[in-house]
PDB file of N, CA and C in Angstrom:
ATOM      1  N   UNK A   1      42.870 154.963  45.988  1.00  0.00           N
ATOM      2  CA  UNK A   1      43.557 154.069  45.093  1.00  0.00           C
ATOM      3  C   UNK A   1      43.813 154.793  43.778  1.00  0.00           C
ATOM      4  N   UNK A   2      45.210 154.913  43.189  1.00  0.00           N
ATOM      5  CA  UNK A   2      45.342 155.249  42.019  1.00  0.00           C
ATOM      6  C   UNK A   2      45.146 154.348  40.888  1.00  0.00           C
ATOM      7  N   UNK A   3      44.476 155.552  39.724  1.00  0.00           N
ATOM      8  CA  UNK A   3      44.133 154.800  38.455  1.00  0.00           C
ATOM      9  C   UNK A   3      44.999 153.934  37.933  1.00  0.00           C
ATOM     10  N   UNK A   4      45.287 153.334  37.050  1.00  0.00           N
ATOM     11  CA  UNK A   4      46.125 152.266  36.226  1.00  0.00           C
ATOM     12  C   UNK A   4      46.100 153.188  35.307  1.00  0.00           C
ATOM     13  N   UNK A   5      47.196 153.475  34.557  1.00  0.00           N
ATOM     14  CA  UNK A   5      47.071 154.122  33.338  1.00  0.00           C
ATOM     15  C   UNK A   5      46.896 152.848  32.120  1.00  0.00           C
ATOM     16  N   UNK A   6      46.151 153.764  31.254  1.00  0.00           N
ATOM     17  CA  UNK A   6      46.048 152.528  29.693  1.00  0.00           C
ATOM     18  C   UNK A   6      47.356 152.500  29.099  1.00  0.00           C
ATOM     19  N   UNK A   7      47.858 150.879  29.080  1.00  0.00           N
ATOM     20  CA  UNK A   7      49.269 150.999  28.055  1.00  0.00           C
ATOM     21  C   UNK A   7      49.015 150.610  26.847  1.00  0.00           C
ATOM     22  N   UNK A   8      50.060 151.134  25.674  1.00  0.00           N
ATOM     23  CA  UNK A   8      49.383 150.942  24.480  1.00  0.00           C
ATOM     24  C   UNK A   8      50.798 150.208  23.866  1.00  0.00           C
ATOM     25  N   UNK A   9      50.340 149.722  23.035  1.00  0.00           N
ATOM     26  CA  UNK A   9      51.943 149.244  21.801  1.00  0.00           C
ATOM     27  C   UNK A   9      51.927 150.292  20.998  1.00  0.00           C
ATOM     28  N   UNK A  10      53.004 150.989  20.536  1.00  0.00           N
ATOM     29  CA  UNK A  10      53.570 151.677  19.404  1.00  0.00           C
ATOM     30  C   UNK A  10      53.403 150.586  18.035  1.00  0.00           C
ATOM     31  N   UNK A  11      52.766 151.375  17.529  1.00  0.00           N
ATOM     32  CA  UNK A  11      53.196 150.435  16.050  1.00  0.00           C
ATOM     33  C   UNK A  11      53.647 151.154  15.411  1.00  0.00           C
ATOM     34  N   UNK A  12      54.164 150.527  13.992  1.00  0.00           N
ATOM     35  CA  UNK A  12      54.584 151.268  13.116  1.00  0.00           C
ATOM     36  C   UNK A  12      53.763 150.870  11.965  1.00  0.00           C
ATOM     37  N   UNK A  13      53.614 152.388  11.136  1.00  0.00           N
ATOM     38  CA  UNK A  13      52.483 152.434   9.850  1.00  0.00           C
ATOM     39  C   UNK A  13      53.068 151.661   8.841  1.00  0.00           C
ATOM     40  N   UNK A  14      52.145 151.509   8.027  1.00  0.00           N
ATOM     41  CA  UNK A  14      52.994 150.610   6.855  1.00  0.00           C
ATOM     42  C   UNK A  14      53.818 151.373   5.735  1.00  0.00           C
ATOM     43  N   UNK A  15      54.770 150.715   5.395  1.00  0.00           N
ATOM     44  CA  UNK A  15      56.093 151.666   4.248  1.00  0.00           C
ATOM     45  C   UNK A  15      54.952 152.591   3.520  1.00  0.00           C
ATOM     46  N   UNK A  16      54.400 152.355   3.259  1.00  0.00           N
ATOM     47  CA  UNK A  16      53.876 152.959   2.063  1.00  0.00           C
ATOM     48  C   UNK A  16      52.697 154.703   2.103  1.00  0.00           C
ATOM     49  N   UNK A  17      52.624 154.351   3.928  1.00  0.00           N
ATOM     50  CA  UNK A  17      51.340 155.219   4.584  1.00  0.00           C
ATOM     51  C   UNK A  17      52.328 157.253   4.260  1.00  0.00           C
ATOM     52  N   UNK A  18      53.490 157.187   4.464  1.00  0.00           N
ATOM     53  CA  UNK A  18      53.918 158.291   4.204  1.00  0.00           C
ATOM     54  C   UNK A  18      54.310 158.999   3.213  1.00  0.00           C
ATOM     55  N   UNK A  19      54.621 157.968   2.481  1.00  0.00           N
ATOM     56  CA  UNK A  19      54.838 158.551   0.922  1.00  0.00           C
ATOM     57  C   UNK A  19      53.931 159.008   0.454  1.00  0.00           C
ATOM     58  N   UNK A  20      51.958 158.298   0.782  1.00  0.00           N
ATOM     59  CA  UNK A  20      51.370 158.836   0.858  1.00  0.00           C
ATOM     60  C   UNK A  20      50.743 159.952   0.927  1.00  0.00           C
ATOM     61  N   UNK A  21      51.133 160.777   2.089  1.00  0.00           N
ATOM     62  CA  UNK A  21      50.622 161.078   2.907  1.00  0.00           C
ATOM     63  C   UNK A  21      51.481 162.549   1.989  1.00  0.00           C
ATOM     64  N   UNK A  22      52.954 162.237   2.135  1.00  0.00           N
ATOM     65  CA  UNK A  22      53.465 163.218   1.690  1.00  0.00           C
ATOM     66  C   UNK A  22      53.114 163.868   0.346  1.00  0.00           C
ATOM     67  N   UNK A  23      52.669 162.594  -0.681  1.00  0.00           N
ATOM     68  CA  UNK A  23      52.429 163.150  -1.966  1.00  0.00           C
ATOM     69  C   UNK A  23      51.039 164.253  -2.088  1.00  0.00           C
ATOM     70  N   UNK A  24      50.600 163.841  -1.112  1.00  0.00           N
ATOM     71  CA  UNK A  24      48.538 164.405  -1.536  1.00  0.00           C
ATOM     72  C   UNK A  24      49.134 165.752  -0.753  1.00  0.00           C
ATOM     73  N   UNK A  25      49.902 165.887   0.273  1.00  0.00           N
ATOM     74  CA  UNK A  25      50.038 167.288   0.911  1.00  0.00           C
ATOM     75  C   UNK A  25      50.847 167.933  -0.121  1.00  0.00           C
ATOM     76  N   UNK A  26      51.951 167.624  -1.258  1.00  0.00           N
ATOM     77  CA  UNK A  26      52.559 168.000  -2.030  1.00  0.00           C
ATOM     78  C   UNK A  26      51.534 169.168  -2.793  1.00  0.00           C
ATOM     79  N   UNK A  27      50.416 167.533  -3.317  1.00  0.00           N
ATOM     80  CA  UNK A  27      49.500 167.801  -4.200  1.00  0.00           C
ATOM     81  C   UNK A  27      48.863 169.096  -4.029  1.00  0.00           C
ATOM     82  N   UNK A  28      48.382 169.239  -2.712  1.00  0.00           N
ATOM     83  CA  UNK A  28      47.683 170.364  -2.395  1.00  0.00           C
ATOM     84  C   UNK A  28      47.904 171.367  -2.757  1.00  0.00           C
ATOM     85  N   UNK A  29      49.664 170.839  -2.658  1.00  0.00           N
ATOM     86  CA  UNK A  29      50.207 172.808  -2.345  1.00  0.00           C
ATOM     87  C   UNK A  29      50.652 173.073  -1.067  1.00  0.00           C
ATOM     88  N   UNK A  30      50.458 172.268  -0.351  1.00  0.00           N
ATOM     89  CA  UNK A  30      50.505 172.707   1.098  1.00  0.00           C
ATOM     90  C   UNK A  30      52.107 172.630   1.658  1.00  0.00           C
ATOM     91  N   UNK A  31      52.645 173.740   2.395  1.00  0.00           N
ATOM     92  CA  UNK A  31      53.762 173.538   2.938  1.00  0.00           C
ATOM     93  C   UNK A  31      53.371 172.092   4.037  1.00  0.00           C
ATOM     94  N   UNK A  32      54.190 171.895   4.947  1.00  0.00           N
ATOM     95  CA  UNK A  32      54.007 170.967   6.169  1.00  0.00           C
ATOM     96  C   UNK A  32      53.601 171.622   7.570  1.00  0.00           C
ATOM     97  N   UNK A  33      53.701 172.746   7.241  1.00  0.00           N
ATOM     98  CA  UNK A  33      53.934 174.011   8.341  1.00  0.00           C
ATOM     99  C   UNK A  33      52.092 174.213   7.999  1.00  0.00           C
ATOM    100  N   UNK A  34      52.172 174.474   6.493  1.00  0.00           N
ATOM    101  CA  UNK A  34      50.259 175.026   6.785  1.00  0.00           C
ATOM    102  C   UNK A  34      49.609 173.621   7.006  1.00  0.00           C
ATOM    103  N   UNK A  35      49.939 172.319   6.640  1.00  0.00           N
ATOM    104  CA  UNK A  35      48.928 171.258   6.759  1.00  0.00           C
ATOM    105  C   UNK A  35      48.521 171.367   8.200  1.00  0.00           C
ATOM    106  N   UNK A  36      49.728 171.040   8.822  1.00  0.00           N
ATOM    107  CA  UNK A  36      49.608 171.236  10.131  1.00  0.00           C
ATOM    108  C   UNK A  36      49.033 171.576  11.164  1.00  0.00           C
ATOM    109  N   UNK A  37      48.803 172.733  10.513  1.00  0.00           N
ATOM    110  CA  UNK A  37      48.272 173.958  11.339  1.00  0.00           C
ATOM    111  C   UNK A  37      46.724 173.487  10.880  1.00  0.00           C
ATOM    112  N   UNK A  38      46.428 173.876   9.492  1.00  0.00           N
ATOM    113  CA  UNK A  38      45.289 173.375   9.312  1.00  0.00           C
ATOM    114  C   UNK A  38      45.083 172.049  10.382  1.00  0.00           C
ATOM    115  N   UNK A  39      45.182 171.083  10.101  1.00  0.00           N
ATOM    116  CA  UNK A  39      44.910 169.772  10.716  1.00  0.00           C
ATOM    117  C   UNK A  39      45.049 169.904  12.121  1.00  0.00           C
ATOM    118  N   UNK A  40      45.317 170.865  12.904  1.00  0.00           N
ATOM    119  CA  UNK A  40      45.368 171.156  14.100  1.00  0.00           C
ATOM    120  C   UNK A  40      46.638 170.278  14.908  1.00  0.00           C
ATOM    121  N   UNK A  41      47.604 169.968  14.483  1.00  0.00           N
ATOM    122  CA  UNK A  41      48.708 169.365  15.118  1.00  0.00           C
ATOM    123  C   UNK A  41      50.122 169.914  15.263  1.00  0.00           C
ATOM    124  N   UNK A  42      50.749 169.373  15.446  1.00  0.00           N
ATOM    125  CA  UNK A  42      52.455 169.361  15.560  1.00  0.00           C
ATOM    126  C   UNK A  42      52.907 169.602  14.155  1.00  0.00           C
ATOM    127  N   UNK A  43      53.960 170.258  13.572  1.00  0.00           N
ATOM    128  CA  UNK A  43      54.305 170.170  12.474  1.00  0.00           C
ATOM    129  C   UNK A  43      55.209 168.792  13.054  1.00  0.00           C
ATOM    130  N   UNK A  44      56.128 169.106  13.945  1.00  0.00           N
ATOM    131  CA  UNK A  44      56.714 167.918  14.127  1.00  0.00           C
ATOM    132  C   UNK A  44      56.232 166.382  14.276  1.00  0.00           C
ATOM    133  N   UNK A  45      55.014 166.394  14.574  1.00  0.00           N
ATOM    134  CA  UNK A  45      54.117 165.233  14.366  1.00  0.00           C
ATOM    135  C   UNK A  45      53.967 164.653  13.366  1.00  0.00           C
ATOM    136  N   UNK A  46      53.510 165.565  12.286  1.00  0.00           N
ATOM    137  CA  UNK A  46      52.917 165.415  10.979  1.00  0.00           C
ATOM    138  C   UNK A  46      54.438 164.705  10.466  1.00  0.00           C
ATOM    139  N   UNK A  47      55.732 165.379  10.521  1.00  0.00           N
ATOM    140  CA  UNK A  47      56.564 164.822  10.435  1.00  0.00           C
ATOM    141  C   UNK A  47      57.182 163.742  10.529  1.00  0.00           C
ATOM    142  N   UNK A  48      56.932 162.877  12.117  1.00  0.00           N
ATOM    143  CA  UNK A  48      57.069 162.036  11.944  1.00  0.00           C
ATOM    144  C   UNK A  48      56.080 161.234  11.518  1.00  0.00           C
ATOM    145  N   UNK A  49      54.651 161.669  11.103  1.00  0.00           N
ATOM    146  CA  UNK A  49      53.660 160.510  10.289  1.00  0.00           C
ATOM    147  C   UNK A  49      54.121 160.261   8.704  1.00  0.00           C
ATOM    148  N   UNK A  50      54.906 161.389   8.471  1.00  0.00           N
ATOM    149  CA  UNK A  50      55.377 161.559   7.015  1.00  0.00           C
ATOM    150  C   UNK A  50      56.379 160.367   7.057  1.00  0.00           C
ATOM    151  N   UNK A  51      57.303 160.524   8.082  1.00  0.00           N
ATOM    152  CA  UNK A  51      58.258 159.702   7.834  1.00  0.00           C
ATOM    153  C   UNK A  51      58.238 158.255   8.166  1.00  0.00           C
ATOM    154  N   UNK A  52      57.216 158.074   8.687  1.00  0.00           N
ATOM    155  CA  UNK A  52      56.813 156.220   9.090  1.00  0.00           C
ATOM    156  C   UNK A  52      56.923 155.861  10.270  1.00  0.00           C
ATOM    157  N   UNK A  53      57.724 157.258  11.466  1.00  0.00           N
ATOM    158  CA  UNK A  53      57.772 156.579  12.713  1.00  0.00           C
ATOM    159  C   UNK A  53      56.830 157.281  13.874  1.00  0.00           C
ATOM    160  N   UNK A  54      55.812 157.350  13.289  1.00  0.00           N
ATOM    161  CA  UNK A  54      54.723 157.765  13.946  1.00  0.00           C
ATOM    162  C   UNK A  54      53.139 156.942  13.095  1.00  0.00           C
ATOM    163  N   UNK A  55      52.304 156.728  13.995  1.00  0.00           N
ATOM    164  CA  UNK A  55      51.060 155.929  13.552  1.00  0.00           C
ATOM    165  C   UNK A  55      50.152 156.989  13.871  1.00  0.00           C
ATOM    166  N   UNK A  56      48.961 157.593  12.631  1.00  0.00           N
ATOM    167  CA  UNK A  56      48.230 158.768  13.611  1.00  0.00           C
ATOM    168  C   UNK A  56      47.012 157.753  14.626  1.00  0.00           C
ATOM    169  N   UNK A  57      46.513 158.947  14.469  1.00  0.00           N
ATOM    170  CA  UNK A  57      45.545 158.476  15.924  1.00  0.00           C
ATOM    171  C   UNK A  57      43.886 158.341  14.573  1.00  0.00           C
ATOM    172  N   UNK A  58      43.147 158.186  15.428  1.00  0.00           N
ATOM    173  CA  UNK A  58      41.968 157.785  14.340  1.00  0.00           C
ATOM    174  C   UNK A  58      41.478 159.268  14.116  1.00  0.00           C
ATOM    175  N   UNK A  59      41.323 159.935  14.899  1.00  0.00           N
ATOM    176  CA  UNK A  59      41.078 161.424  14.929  1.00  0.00           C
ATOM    177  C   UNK A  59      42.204 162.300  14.657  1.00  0.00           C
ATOM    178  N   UNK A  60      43.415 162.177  14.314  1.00  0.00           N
ATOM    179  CA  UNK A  60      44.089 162.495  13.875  1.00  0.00           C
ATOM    180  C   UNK A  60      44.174 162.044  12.293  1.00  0.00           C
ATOM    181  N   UNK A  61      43.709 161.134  11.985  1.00  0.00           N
ATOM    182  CA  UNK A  61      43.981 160.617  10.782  1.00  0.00           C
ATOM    183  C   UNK A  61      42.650 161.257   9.720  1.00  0.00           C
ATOM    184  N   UNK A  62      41.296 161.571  10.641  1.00  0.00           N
ATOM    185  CA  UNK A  62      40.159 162.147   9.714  1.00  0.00           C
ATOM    186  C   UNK A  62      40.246 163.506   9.487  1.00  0.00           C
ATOM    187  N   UNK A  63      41.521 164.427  10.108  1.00  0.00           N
ATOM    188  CA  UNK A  63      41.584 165.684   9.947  1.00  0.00           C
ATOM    189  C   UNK A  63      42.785 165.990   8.921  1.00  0.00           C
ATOM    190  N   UNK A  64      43.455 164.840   9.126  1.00  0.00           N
ATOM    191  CA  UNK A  64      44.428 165.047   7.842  1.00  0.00           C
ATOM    192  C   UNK A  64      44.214 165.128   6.716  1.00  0.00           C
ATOM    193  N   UNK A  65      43.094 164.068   6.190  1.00  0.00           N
ATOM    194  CA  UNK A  65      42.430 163.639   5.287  1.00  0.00           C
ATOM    195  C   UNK A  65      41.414 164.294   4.822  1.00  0.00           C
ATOM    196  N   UNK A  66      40.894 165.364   5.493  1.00  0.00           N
ATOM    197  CA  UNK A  66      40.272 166.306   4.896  1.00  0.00           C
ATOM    198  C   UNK A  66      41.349 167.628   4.575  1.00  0.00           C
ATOM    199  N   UNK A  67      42.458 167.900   5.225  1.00  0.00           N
ATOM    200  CA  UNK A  67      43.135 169.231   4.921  1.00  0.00           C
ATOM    201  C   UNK A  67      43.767 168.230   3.133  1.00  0.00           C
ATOM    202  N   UNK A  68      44.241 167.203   3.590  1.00  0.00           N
ATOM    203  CA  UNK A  68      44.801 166.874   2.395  1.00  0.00           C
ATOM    204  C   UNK A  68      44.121 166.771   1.296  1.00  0.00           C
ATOM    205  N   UNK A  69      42.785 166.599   1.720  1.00  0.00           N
ATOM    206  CA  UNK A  69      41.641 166.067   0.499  1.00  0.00           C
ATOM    207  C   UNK A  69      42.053 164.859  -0.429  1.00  0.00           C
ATOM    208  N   UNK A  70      41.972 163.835   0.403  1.00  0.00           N
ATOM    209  CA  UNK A  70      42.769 162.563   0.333  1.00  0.00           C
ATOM    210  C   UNK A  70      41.110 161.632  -0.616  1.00  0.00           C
ATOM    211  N   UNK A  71      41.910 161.151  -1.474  1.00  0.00           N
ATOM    212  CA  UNK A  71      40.581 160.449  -1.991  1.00  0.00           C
ATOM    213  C   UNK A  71      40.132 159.017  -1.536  1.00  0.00           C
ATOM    214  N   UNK A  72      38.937 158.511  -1.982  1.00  0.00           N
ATOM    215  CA  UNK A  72      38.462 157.492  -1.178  1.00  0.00           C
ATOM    216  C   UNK A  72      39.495 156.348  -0.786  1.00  0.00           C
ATOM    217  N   UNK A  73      40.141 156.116  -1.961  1.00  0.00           N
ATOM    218  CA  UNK A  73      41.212 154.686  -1.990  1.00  0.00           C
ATOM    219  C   UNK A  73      42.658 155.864  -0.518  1.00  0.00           C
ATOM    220  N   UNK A  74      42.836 156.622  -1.089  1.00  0.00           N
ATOM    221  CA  UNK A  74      43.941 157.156   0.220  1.00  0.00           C
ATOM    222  C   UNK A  74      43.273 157.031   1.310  1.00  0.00           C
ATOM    223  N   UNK A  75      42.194 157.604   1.371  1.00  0.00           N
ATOM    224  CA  UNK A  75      41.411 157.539   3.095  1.00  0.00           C
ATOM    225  C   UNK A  75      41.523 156.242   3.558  1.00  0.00           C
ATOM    226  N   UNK A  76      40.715 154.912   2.815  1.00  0.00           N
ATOM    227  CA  UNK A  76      40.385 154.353   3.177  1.00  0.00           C
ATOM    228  C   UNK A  76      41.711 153.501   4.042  1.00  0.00           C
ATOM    229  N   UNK A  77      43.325 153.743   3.065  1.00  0.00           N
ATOM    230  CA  UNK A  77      44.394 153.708   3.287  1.00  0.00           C
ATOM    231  C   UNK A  77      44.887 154.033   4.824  1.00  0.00           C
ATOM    232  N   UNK A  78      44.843 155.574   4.843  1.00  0.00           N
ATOM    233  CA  UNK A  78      45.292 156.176   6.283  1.00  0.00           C
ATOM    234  C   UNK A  78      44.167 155.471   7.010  1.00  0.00           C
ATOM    235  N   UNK A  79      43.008 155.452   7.413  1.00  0.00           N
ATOM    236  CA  UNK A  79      42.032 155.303   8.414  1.00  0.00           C
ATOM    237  C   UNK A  79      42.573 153.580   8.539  1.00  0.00           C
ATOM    238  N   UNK A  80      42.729 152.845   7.662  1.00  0.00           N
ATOM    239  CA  UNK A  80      43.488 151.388   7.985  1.00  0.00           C
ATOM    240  C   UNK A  80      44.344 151.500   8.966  1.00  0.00           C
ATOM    241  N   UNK A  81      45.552 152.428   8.793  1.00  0.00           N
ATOM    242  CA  UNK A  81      46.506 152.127   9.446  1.00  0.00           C
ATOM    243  C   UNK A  81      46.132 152.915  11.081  1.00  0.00           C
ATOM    244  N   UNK A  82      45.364 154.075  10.852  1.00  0.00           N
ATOM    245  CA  UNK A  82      45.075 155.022  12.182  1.00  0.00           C
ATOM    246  C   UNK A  82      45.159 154.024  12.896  1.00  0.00           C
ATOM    247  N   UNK A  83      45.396 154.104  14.169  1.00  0.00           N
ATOM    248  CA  UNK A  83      45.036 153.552  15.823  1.00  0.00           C
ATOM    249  C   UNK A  83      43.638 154.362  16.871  1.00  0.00           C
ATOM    250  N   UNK A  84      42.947 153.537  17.024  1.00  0.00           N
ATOM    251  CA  UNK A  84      41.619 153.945  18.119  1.00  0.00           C
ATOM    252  C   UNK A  84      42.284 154.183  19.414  1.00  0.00           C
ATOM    253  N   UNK A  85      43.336 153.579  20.478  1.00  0.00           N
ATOM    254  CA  UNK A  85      43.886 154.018  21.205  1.00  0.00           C
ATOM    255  C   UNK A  85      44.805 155.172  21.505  1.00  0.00           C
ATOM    256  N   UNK A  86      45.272 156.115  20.738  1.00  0.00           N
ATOM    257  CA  UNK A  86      45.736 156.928  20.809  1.00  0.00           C
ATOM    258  C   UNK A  86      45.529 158.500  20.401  1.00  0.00           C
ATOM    259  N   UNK A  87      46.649 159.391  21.376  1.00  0.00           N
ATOM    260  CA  UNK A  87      45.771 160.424  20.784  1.00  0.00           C
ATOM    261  C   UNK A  87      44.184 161.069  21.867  1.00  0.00           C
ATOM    262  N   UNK A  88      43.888 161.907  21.129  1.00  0.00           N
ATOM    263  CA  UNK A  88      42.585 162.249  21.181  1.00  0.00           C
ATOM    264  C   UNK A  88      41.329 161.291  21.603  1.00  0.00           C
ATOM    265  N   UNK A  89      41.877 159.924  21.046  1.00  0.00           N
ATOM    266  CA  UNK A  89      41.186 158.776  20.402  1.00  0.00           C
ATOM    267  C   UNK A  89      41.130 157.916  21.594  1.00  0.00           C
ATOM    268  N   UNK A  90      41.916 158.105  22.051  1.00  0.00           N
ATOM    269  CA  UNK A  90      42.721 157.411  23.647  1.00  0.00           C
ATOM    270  C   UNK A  90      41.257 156.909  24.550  1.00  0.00           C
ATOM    271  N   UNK A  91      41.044 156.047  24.777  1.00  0.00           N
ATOM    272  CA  UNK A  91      39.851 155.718  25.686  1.00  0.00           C
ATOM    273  C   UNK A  91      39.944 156.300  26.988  1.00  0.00           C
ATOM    274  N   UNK A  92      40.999 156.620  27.403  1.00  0.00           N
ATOM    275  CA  UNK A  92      41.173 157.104  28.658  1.00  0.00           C
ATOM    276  C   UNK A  92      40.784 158.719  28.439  1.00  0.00           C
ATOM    277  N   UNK A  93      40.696 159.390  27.402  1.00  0.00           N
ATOM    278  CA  UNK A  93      40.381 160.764  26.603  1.00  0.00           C
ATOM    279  C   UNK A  93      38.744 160.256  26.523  1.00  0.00           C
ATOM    280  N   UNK A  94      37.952 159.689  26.291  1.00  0.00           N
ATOM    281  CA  UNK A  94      36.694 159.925  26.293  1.00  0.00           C
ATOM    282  C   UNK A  94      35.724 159.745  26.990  1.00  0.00           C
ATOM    283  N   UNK A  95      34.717 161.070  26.545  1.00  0.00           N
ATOM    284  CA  UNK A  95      33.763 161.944  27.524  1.00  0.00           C
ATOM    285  C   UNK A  95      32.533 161.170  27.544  1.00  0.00           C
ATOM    286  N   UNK A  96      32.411 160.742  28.669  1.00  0.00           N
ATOM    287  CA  UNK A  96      30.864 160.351  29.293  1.00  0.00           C
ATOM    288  C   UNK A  96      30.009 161.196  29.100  1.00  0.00           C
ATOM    289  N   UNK A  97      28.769 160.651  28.823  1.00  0.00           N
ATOM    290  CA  UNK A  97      27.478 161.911  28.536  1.00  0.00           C
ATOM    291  C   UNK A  97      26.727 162.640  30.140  1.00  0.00           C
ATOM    292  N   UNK A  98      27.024 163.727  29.882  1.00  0.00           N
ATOM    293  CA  UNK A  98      27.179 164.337  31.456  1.00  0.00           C
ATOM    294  C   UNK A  98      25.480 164.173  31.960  1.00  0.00           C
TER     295      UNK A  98
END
């Protein structure tokens, strides 16, 4: 019998999560190309989290937030909007204790 895959809803982040997101990577200094990389993702990803039509993942959202060095009120911001289903984060992605 085949598995069922997990379906998820797309959401969309709130107006405000990228402007965000974009200013503190500004802040840094950081091109989009080094956040990226730092944060271990897609530049094109990061892209669309910049631009609002992408929601990160919850584990996606705690690695940003440290390359960005996002302060408590921003974190607490992105980690709001993150999603636990997706991603890395994906329940169907996590490891049983062997």
């Amino acid at each position: 019998m085949a598995s069922k895959a997990l379906i998820r809803t797309r959401r969309t982040p709130p107006v405000t999560l990228g402007p965000l997101l974009t200013a503190a990577r500004e802040r840094t200094g950081l091109s989009r190309r080094r956040a990226s990389v730092a944060a271990g993702m897609n530049r094109h990803y990061l892209s669309a989290v910049e631009a609002g039509t992408r929601t990160p993942s919850r584990a996606a959202a705690e690695r940003l937030a440290d390359v960005l060095e996002l302060t408590d009120q921003e974190r607490a911001e992105l980690y709001a909007a993150a999603v636990t289903d997706a991603g890395h984060s994906h329940p169907a992605r996590a490891h049983s204790p062997a």
